[in-house]
N, C-alpha and C. Protein backbone atom coordinates (compact mmCIF):
# COMPACT_ATOMS: atom_id res chain seq x y z
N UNK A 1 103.00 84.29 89.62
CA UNK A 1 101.95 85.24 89.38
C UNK A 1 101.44 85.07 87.95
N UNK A 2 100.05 85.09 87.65
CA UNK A 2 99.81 84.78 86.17
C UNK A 2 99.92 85.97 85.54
N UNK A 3 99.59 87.12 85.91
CA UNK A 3 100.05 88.74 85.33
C UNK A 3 100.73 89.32 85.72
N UNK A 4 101.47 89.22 84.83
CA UNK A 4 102.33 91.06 85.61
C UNK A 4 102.72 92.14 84.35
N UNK A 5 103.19 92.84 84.76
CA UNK A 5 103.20 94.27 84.51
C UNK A 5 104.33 95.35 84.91
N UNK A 6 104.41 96.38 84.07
CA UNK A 6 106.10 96.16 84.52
C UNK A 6 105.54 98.27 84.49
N UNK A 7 106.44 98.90 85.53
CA UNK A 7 106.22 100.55 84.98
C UNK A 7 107.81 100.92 85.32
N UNK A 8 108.24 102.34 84.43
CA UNK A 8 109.50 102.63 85.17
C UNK A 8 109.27 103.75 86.15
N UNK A 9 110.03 103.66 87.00
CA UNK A 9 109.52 104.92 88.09
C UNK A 9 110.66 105.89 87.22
N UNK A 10 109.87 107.48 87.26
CA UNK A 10 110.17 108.48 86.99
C UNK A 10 110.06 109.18 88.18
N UNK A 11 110.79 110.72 87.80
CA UNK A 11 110.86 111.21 88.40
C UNK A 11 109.49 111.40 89.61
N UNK A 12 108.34 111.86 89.19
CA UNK A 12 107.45 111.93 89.74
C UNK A 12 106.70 110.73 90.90
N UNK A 13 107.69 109.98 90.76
CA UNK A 13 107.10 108.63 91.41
C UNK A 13 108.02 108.81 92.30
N UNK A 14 109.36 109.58 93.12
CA UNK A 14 110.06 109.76 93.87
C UNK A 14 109.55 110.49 95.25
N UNK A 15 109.87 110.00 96.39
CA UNK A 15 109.94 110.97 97.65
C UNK A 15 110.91 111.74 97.78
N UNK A 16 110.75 112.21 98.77
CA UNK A 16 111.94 113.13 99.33
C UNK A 16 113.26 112.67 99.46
N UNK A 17 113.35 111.55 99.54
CA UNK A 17 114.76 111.00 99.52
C UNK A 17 114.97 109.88 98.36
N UNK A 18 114.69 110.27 97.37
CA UNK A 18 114.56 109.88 96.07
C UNK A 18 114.41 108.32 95.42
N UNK A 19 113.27 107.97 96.48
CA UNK A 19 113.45 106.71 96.16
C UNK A 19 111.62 106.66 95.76
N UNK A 20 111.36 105.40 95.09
CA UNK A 20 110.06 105.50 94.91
C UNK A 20 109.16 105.70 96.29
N UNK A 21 108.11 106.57 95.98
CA UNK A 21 107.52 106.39 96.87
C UNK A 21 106.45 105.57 97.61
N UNK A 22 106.22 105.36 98.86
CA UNK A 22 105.12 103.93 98.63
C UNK A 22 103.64 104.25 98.00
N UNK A 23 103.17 105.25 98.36
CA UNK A 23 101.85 106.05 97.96
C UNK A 23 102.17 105.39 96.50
N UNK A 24 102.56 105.59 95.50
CA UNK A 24 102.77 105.66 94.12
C UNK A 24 102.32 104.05 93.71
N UNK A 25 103.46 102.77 94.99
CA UNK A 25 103.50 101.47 94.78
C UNK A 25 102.29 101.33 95.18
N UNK A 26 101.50 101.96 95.78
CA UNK A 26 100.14 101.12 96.35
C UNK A 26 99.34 101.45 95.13
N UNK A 27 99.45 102.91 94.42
CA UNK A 27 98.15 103.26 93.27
C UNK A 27 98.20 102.09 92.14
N UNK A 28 99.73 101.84 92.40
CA UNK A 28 100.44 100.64 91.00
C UNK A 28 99.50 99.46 91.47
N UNK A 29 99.45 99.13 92.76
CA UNK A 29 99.38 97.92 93.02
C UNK A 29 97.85 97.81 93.08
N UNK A 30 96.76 98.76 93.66
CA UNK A 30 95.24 99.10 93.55
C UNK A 30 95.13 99.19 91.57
N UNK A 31 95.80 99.84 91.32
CA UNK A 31 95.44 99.60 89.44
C UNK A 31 95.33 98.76 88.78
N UNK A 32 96.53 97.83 88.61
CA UNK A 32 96.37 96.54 88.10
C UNK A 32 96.08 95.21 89.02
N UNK A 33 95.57 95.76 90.16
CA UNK A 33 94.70 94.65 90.67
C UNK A 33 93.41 94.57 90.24
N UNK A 34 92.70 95.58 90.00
CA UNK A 34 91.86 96.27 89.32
C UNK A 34 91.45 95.36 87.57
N UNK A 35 92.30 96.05 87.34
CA UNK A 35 92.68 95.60 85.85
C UNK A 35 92.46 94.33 85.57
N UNK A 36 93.12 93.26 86.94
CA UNK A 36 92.80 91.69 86.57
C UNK A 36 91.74 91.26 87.00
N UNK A 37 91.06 92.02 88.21
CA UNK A 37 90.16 91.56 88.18
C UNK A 37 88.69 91.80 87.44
N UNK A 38 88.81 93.28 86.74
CA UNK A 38 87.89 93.64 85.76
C UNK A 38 87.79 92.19 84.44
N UNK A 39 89.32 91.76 84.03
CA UNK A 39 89.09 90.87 83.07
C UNK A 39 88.67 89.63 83.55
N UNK A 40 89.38 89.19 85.16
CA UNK A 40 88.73 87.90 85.43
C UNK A 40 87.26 87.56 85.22
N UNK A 41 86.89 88.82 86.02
CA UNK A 41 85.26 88.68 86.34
C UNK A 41 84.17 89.88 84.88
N UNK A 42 84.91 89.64 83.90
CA UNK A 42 84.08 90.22 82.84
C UNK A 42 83.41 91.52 83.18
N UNK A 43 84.03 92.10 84.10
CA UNK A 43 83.02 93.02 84.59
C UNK A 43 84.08 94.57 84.88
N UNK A 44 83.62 95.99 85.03
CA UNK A 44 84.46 96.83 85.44
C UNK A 44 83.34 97.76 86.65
N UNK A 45 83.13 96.82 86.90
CA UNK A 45 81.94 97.53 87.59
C UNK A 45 82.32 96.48 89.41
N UNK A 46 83.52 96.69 89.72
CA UNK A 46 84.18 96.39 90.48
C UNK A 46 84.57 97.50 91.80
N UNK A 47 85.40 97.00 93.16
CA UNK A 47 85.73 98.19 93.79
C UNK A 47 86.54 97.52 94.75
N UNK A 48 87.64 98.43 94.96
CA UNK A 48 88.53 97.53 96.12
C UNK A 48 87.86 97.45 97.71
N UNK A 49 87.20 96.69 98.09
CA UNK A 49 87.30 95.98 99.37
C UNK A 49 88.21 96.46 100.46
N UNK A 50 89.71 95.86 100.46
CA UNK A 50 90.51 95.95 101.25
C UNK A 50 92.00 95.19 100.80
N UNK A 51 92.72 95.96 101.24
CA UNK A 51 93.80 96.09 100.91
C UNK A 51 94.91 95.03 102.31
N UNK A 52 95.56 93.99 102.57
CA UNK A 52 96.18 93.62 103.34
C UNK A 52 97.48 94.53 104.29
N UNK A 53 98.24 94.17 105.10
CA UNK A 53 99.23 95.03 105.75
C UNK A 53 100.30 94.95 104.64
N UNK A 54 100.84 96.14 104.38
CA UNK A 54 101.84 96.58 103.55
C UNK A 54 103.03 96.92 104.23
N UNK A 55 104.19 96.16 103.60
CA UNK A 55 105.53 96.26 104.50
C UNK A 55 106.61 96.74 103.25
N UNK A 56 106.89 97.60 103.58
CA UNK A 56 108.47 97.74 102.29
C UNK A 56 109.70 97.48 103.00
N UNK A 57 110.02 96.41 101.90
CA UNK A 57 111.15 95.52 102.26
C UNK A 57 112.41 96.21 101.66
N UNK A 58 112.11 97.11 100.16
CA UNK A 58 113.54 97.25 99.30
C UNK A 58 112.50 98.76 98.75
N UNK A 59 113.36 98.99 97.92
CA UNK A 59 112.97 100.44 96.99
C UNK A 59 113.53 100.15 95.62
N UNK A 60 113.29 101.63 94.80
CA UNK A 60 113.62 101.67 93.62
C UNK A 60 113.94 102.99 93.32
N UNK A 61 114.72 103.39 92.37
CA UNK A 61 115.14 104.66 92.46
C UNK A 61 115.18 104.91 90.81
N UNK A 62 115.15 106.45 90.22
CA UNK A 62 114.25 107.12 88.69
C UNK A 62 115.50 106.32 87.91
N UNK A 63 114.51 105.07 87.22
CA UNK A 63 114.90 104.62 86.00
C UNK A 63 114.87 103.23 85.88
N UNK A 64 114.75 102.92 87.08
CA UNK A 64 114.37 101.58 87.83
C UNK A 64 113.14 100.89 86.91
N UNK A 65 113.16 99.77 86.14
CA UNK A 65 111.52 98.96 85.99
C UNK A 65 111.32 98.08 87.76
N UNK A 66 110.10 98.39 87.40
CA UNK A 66 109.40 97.85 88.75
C UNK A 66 108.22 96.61 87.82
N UNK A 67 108.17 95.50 88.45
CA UNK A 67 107.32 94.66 87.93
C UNK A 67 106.22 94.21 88.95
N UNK A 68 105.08 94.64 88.17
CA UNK A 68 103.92 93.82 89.54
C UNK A 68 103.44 92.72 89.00
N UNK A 69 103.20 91.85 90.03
CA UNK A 69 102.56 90.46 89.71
C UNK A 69 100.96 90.04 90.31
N UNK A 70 100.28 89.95 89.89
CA UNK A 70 98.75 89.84 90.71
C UNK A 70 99.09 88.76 90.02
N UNK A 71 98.21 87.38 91.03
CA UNK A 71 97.32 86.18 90.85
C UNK A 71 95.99 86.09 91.85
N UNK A 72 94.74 85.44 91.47
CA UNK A 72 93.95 85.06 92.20
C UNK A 72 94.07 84.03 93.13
N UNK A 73 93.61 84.44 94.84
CA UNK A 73 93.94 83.27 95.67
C UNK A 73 92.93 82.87 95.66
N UNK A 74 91.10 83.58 95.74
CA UNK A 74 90.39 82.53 96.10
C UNK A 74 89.43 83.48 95.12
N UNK A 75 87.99 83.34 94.71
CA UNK A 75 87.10 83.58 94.71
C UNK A 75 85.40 83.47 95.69
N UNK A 76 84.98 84.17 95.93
CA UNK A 76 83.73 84.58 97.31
C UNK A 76 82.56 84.15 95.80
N UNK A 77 81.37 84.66 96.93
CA UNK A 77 80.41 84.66 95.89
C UNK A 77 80.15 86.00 95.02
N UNK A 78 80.73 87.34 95.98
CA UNK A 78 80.68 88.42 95.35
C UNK A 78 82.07 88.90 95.30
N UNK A 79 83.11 88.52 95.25
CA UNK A 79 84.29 88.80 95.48
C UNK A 79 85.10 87.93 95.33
N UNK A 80 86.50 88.52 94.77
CA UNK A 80 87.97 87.77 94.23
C UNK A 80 89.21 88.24 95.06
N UNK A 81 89.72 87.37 95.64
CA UNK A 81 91.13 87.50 96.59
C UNK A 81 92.25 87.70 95.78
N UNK A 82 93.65 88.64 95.83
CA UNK A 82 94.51 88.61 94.56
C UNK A 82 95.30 88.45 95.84
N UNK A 83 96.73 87.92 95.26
CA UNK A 83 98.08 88.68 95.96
C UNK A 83 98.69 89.19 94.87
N UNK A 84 99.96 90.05 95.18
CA UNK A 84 100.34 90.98 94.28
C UNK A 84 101.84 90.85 94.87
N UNK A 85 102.89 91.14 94.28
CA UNK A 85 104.01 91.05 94.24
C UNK A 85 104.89 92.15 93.58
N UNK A 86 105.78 93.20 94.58
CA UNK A 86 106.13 94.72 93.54
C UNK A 86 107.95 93.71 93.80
N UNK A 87 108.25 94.18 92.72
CA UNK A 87 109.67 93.68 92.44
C UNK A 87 110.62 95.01 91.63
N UNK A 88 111.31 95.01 92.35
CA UNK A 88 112.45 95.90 91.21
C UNK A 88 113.19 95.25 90.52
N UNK A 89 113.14 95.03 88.85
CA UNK A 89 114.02 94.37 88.07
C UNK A 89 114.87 94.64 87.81
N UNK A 90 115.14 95.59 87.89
CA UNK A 90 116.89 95.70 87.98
C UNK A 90 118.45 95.07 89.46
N UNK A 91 117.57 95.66 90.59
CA UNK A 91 118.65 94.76 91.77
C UNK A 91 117.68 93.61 91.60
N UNK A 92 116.71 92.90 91.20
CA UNK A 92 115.98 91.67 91.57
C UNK A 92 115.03 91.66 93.23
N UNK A 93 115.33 92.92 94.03
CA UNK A 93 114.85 92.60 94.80
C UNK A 93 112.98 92.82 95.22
N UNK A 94 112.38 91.98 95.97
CA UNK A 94 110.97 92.80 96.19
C UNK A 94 110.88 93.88 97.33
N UNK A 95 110.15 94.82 96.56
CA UNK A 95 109.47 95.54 97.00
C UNK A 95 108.61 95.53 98.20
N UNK A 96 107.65 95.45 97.81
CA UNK A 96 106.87 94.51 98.72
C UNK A 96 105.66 93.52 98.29
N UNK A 97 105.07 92.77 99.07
CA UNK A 97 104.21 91.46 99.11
C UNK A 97 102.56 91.83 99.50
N UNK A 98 101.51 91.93 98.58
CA UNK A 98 100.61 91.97 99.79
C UNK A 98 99.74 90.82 99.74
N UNK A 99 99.71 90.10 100.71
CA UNK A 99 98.96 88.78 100.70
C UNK A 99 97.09 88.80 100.15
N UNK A 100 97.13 89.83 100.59
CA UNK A 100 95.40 90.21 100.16
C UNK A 100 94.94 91.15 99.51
N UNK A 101 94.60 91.75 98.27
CA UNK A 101 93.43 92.15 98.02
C UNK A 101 92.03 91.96 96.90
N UNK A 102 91.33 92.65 98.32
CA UNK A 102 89.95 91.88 97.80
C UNK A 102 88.93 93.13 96.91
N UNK A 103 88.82 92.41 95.94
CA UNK A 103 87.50 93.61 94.87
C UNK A 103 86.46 92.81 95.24
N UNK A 104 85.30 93.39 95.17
CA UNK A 104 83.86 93.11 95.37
C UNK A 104 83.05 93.71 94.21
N UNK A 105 82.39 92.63 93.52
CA UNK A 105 81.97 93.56 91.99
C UNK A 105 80.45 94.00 93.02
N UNK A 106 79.87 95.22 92.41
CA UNK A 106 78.83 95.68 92.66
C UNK A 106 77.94 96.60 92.05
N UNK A 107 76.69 96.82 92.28
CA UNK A 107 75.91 97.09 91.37
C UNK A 107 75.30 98.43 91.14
N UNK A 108 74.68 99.08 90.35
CA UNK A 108 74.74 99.95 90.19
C UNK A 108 74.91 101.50 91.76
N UNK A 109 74.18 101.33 92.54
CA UNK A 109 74.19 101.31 93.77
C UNK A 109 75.31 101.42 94.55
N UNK A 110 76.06 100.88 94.47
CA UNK A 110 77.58 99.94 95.06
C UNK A 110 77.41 99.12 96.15
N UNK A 111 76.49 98.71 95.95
CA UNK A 111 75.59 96.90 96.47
C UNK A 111 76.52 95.81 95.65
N UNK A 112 77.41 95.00 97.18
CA UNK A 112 77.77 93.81 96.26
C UNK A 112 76.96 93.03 96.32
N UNK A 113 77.18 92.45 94.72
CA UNK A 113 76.66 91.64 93.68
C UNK A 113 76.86 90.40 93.14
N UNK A 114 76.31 88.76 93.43
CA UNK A 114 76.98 88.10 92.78
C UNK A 114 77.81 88.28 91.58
N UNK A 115 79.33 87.75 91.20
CA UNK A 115 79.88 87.49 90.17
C UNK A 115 79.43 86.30 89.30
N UNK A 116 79.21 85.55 89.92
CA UNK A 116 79.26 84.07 88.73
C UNK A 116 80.15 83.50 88.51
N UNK A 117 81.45 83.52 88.84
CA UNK A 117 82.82 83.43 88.42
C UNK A 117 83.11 82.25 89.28
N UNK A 118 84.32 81.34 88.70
CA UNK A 118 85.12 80.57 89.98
C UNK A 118 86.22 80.33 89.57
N UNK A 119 87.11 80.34 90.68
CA UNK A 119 88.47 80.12 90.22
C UNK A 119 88.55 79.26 89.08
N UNK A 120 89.74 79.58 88.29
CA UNK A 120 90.01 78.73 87.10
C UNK A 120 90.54 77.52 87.54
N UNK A 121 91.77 77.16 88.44
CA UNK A 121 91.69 75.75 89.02
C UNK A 121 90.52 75.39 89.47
N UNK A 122 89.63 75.75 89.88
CA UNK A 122 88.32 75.16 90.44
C UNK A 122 87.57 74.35 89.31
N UNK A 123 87.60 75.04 87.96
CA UNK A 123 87.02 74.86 86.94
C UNK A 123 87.63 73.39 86.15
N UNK A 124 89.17 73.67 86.18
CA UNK A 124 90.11 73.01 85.56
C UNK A 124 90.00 71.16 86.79
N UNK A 125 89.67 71.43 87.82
CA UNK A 125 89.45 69.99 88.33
C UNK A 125 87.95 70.02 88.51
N UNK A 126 87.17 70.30 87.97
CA UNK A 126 86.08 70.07 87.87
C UNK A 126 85.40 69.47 86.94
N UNK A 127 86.27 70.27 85.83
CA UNK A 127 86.44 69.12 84.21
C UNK A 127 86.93 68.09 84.51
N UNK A 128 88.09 67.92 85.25
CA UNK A 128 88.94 66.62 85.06
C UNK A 128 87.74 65.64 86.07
N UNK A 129 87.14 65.83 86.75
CA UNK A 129 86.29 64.96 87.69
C UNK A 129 84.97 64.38 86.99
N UNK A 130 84.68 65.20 86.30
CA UNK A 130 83.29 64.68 85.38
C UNK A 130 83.95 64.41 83.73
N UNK A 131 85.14 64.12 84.22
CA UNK A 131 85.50 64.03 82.32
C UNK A 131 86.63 62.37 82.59
């Protein structure tokens, strides 16, 4: 993952049976997906799309760091693909995986909008081909 990000679950991040709750992992995981893709695409004028199937594999319980990982899988013409990765650093185990989500930058309106953007490997063998 090229970012990640680390929060501790507190109390308030607990369910009823005191473990984090998923509601909480998804706001974590919609935020700093957010976040990377506001800096990828120079822009905050972004919006989540859609979110992939969410499975919880493990938990975390108050005091726990939890680490998220976003990378970009693809870039659209108006839109950036992330996966994201929730991990509890303390047992090592994940959380959960979500293979997809997609922001769509858009415009004042909330009309998506070309970005301009392309993946950075895209960029990085694109130099190497004309260089």
């Amino acid at each position: 993952m090229n970012y990640r990000t680390r929060k501790m679950v507190a109390a308030r991040d607990l369910n009823s049976n005191g473990t984090l709750f998923g509601g909480r992992v998804l706001e974590w995981v919609d935020e700093e997906a957010f976040i990377y893709t506001a800096c990828q695409l120079d822009s905050e004028s972004v919006v989540t799309h859609s979110i992939s199937e969410i499975r919880f594999i493990a938990t975390a319980r108050q005091g726990d760091i939890v680490e998220i990982g976003v990378e970009a899988v693809s870039y659209g013409r108006t839109s950036i693909t992330l996966r994201c990765a929730v991990r509890n650093k303390r047992s090592r185990q994940t959380i959960t995986e979500v293979e997809r989500v997609v922001f769509v930058k858009v415009d004042e309106n909330g009309r998506p909008i070309p970005h301009g953007k392309e993946h950075p490997l895209d960029r990085e063998l694109d130099a190497a081909a004309s260089g």
